[in-house]
Protein backbone atom coordinates (compact mmCIF):
# COMPACT_ATOMS: atom_id res chain seq x y z
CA UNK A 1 9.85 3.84 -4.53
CA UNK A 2 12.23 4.69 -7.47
CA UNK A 3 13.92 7.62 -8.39
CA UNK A 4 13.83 7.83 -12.00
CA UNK A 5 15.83 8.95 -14.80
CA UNK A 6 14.65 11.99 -17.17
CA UNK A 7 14.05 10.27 -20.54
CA UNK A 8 14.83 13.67 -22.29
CA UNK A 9 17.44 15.59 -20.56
CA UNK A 10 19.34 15.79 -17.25
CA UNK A 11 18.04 15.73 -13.78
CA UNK A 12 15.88 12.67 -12.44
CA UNK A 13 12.07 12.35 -12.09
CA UNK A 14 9.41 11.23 -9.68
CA UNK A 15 6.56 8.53 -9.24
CA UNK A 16 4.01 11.17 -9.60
CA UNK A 17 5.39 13.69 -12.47
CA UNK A 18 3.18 14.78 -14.99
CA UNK A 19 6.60 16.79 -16.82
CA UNK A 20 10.14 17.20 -16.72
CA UNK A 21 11.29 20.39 -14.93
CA UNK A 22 11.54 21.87 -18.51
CA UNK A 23 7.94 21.32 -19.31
CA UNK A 24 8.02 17.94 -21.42
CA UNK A 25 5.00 15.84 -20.70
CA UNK A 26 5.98 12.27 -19.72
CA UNK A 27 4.08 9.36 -18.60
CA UNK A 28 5.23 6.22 -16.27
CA UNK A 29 5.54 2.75 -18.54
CA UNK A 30 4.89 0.81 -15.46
CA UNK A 31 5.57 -2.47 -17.50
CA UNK A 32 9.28 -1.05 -18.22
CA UNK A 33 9.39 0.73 -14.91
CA UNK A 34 10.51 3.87 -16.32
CA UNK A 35 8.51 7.53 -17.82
CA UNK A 36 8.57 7.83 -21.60
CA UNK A 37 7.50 10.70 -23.73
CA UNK A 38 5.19 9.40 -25.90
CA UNK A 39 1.16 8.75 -25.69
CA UNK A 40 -0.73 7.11 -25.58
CA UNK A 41 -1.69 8.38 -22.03
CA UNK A 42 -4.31 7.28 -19.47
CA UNK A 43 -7.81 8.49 -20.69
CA UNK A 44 -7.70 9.99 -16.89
CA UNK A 45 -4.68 11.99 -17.28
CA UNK A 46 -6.91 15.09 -17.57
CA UNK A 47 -9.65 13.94 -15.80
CA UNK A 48 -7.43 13.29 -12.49
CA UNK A 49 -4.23 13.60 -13.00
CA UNK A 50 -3.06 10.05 -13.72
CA UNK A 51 0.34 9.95 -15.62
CA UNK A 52 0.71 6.51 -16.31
CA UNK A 53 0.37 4.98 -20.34
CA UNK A 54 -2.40 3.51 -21.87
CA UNK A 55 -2.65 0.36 -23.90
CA UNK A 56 -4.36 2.18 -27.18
CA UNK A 57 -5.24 6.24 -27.22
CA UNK A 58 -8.59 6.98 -25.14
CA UNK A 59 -8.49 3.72 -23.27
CA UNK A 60 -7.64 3.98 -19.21
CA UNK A 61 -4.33 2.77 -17.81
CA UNK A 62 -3.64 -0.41 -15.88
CA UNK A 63 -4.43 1.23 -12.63
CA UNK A 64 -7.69 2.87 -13.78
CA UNK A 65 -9.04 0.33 -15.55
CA UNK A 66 -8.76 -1.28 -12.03
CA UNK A 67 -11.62 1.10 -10.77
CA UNK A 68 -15.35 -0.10 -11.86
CA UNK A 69 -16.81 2.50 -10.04
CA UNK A 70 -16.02 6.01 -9.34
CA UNK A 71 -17.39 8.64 -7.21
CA UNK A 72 -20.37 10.71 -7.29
CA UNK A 73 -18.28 13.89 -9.10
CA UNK A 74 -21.23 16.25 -8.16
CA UNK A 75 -20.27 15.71 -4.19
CA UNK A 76 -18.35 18.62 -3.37
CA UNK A 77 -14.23 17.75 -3.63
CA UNK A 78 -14.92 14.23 -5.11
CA UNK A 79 -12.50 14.85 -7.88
CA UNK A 80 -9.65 16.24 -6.13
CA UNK A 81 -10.10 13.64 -3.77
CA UNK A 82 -10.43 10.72 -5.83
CA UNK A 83 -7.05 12.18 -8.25
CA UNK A 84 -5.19 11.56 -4.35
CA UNK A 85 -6.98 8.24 -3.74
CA UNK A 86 -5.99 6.92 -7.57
CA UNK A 87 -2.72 8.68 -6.82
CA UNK A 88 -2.09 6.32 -3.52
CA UNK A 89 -3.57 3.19 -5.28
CA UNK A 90 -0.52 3.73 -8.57
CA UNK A 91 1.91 3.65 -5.83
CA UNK A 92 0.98 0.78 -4.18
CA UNK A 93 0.13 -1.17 -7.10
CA UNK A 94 3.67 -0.08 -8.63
CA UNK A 95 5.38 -1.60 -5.25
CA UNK A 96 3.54 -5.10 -5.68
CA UNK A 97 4.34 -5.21 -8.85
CA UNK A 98 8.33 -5.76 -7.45
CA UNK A 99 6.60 -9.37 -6.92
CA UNK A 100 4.99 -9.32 -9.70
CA UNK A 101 1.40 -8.63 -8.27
CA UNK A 102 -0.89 -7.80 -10.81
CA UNK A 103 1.02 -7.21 -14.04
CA UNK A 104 0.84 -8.83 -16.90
CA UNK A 105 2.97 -11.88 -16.33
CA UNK A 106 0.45 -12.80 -12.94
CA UNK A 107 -2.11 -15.00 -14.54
CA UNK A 108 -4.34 -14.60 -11.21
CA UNK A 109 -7.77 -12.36 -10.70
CA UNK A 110 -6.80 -8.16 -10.39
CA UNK A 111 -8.84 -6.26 -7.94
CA UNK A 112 -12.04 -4.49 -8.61
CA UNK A 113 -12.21 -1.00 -7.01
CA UNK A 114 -15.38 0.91 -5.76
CA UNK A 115 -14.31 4.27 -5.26
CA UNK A 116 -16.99 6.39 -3.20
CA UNK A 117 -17.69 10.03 -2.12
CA UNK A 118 -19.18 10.70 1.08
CA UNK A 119 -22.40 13.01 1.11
CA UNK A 120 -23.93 12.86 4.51
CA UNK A 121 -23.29 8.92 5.09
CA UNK A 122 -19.69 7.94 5.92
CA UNK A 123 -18.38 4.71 3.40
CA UNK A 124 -17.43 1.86 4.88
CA UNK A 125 -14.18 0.56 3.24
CA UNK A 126 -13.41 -2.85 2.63
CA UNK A 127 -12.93 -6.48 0.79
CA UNK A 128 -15.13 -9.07 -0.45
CA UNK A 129 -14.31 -11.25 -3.55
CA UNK A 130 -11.65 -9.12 -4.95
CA UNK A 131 -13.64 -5.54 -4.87
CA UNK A 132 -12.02 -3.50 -3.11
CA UNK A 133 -14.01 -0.17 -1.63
CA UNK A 134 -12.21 2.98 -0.82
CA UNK A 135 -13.91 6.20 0.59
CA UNK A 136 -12.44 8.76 -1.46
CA UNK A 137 -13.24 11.27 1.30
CA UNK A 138 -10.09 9.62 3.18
CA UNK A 139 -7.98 12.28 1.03
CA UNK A 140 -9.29 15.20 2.83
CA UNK A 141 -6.50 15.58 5.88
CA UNK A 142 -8.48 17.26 8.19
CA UNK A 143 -11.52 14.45 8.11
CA UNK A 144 -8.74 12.02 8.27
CA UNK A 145 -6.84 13.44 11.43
CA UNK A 146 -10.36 13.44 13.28
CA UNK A 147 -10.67 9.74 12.18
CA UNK A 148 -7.75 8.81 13.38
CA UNK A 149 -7.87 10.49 16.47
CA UNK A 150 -11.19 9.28 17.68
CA UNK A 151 -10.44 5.49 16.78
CA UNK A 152 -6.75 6.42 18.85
CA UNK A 153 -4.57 5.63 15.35
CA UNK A 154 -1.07 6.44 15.58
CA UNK A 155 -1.10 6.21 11.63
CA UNK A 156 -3.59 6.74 9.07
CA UNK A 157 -3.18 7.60 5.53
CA UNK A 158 -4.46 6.83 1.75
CA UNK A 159 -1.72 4.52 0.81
CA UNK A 160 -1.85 3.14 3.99
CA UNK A 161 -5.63 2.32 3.49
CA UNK A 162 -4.45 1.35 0.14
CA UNK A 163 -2.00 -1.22 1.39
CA UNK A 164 -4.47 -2.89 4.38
CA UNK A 165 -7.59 -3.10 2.13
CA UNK A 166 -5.74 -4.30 -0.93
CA UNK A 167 -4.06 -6.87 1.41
CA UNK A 168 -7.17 -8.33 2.21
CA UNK A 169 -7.42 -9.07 -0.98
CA UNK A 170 -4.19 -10.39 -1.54
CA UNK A 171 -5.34 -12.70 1.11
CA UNK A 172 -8.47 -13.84 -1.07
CA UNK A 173 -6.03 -14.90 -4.04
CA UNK A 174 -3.39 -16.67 -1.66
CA UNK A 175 -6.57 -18.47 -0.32
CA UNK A 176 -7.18 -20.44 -3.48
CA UNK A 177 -3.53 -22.49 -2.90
CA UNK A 178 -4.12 -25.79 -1.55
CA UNK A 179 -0.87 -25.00 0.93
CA UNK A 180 -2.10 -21.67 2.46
CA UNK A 181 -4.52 -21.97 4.84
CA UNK A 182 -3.61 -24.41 7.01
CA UNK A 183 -0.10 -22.39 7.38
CA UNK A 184 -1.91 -18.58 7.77
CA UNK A 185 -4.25 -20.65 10.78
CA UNK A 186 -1.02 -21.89 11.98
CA UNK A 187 0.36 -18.32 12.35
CA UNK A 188 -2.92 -16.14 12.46
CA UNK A 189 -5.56 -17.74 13.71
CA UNK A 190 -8.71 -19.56 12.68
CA UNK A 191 -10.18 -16.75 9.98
CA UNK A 192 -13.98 -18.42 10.25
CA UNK A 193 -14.48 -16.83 13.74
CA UNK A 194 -17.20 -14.82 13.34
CA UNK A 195 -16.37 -11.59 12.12
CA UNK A 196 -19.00 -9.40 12.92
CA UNK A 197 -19.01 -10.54 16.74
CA UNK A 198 -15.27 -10.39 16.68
CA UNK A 199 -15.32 -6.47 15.23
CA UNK A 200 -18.12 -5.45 17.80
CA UNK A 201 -16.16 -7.06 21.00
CA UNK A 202 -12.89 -5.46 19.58
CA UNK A 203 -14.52 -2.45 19.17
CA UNK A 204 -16.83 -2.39 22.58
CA UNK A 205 -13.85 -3.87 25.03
CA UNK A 206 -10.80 -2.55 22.85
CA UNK A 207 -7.75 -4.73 22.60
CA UNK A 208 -6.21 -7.24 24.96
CA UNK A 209 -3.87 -5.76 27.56
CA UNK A 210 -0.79 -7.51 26.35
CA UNK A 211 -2.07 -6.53 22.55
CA UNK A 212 2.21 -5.20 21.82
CA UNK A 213 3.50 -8.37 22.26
CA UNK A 214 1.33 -10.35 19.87
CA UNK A 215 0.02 -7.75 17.44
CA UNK A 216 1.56 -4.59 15.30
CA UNK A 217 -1.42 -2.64 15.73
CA UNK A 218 -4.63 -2.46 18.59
CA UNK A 219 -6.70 -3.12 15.10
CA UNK A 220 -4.94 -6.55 14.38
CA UNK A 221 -6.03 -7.88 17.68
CA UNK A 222 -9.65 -7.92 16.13
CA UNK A 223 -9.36 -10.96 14.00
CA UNK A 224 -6.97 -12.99 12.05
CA UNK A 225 -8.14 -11.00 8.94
CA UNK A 226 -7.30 -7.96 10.27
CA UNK A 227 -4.21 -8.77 12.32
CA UNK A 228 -3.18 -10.55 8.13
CA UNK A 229 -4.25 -6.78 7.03
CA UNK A 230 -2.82 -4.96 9.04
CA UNK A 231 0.61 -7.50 8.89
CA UNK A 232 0.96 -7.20 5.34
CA UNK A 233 0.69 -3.47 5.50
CA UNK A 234 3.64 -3.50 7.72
CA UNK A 235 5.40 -5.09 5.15
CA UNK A 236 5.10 -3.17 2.39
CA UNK A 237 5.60 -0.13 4.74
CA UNK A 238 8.72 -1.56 5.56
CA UNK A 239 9.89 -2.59 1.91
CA UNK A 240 9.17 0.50 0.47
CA UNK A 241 10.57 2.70 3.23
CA UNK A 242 13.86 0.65 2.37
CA UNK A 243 13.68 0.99 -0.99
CA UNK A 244 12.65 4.79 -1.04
CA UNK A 245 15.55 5.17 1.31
CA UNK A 246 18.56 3.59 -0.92
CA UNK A 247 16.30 5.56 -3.74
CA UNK A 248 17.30 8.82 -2.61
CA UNK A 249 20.48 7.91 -2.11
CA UNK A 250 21.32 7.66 1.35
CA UNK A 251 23.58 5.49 2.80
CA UNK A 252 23.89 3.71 5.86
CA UNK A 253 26.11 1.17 7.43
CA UNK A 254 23.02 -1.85 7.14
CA UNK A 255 23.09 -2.12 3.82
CA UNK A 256 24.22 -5.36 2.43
CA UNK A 257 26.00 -3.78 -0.65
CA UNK A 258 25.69 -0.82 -3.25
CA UNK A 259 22.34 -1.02 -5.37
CA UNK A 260 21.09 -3.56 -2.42
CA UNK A 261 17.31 -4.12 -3.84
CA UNK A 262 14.92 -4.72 -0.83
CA UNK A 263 12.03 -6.01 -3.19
CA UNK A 264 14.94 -8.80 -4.65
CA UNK A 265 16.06 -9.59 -0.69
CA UNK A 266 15.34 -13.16 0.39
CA UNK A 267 15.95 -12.84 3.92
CA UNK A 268 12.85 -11.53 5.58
CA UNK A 269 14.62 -10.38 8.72
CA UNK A 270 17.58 -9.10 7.65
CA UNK A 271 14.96 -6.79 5.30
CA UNK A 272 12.80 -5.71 8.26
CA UNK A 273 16.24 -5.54 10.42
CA UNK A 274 17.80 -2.73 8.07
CA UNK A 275 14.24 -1.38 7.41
CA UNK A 276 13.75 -0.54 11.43
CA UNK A 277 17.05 0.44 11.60
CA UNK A 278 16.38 3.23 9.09
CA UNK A 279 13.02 4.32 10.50
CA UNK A 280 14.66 5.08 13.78
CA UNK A 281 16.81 7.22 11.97
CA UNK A 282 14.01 9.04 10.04
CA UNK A 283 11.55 9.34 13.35
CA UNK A 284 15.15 10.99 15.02
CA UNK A 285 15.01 13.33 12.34
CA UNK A 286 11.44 14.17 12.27
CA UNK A 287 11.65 14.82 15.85
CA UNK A 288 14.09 17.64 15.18
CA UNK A 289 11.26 19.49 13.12
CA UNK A 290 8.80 18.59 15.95
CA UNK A 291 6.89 16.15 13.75
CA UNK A 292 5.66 12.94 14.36
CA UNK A 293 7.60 9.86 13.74
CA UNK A 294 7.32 8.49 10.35
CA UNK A 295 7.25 4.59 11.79
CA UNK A 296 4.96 5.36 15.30
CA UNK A 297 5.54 1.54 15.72
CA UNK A 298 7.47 -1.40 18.07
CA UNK A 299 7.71 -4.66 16.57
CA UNK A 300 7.47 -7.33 19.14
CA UNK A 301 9.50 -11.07 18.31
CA UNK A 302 6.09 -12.13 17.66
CA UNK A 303 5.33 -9.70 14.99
CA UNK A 304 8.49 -9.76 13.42
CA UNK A 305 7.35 -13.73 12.81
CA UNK A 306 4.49 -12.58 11.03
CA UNK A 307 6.43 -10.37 8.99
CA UNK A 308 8.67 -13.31 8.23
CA UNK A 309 5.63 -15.35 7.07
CA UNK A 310 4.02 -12.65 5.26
CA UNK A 311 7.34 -12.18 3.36
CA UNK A 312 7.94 -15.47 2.28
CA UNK A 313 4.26 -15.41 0.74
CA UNK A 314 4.08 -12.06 -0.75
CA UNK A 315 7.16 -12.45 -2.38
CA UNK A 316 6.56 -15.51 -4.33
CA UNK A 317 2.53 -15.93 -3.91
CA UNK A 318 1.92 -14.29 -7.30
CA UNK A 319 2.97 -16.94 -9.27
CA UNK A 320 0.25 -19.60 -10.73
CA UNK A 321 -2.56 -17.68 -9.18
């Protein structure tokens, strides 16, 4: 992600500022990539926090309008919760639109979002025909550390659930080209195994033994679907790790040139090569501060193939869908 500049003084701003460090409210233009000054603002900006524009005064930003259905607000933490979840889903949405996912120049379908609370029944998140469901409850860390330690995760948070479920959906769209499918079977799988069977097996016999060599996660090894999901998150982990990296303005002796734009790089491995490269780095650094690394992950030659693919299609699938 961006740093970006202050449109009324010195100093820079972030993705998720509400004001300047002087008190100025600002908003993010996410059509010009950059905060302005002036409303109109998102009809959610008090409501949840959002701080991106709004096409007319009281109407709901790009992002928002996205979600047809929010959560039940009487459900103790739903709003705090779902201002985290709508949080995550600007920042993803921000990093497709690098390739032009969803703005106003891709003539294809948006997703539909379904944004639920979780009383005493735990939501189910997923795709199906472009809606895209997200447990809000997901923004609580402590619920999401026990989730992620009983399935055995070594990763697990909003934007990451963000990134898989919307990819799913990215799938749908790419789906629709006559030159897709026969390509993704070529490199995924056959997708019309049965699903159900294929999630109950995965999740009753766990994954294969040699799962590292052929899949970036246990949860890929499922089915094609999820191994795309879970592929494609990868991806835009790895983009946006590079990006946030030259961002800040760190330096490193990978990178190509000065201003070097992973979302404008055309060579898929030489993206993911300087992208690993920097993870390392990071995880070294983390490990100082006895954290966890940022990147808990080993990309095998066979994943790094997948990556390629997904690149290649991400990058220029937006375009007369």
């Amino acid at each position: 992600m961006r740093v970006f500049a202050n449109p009324v003084g010195a100093g820079s701003l972030w993705f998720d500022n509400l004001a300047t460090a002087t008190g100025t409210p600002v908003a993010y233009d996410p059509q010009a990539r950059a905060f302005i000054t002036m409303p109109p603002y998102c009809a959610n900006r008090d409501v949840i926090g959002c701080n991106w524009i709004a096409p007319k005064q009281g109407a709901f930003c790009r992002a928002c309008a996205m979600t047809e259905l929010a959560p039940d607000t009487s459900i103790p933490n739903a709003v705090p919760h779902w201002a985290q979840t709508e949080a995550a889903k600007r920042w993803v949405l921000d990093n497709l639109g690098r390739w032009n996912w969803f703005r106003p120049e891709d003539p294809g379908a948006r997703p539909v979002f379904h944004m639920l609370a979780e009383g005493h029944t735990p939501v189910p998140m997923g795709h199906v025909g472009g809606v895209v469901t997200i447990s809000v409850a997901e923004a609580d860390p402590v619920l999401r550390t026990t989730r992620r330690e009983a399935l055995e995760e070594p990763y697990r948070t909003m934007i990451g659930h963000m990134r898989h479920e919307i990819s799913h959906m990215l799938w749908w769209r790419l789906s629709l080209r006559d030159d897709f499918l026969d390509a993704f079977r070529a490199m995924f799988g056959d997708e019309r195994e049965d699903y159900p069977a294929a999630l109950t097996r995965h999740y009753h016999n766990g994954p294969p033994p040699d799962w590292r060599s052929h899949f970036v996660s246990t949860y890929a090894s499922a089915h094609p679907h999820e191994d795309w999901a879970e592929t494609a998150s990868h991806l835009l982990h790895l983009t946006d790790i590079a990006d946030s990296f030259v961002a800040a303005g760190l330096s490193s002796s990978d990178l190509p040139h000065l201003g070097w734009d992973p979302y404008m790089e055309a060579d898929a491995e030489n993206l993911i090569h300087i992208a690993t490269h920097q993870v390392m780095a990071v995880n070294h650094i983390n490990r100082a501060m006895g954290l966890p690394d940022l990147y808990p992950f080993v990309l095998s030659e066979k994943v790094r193939r997948k990556l390629v693919f997904m690149h290649d299609w991400l990058r220029r699938g937006a375009q007369g869908l």
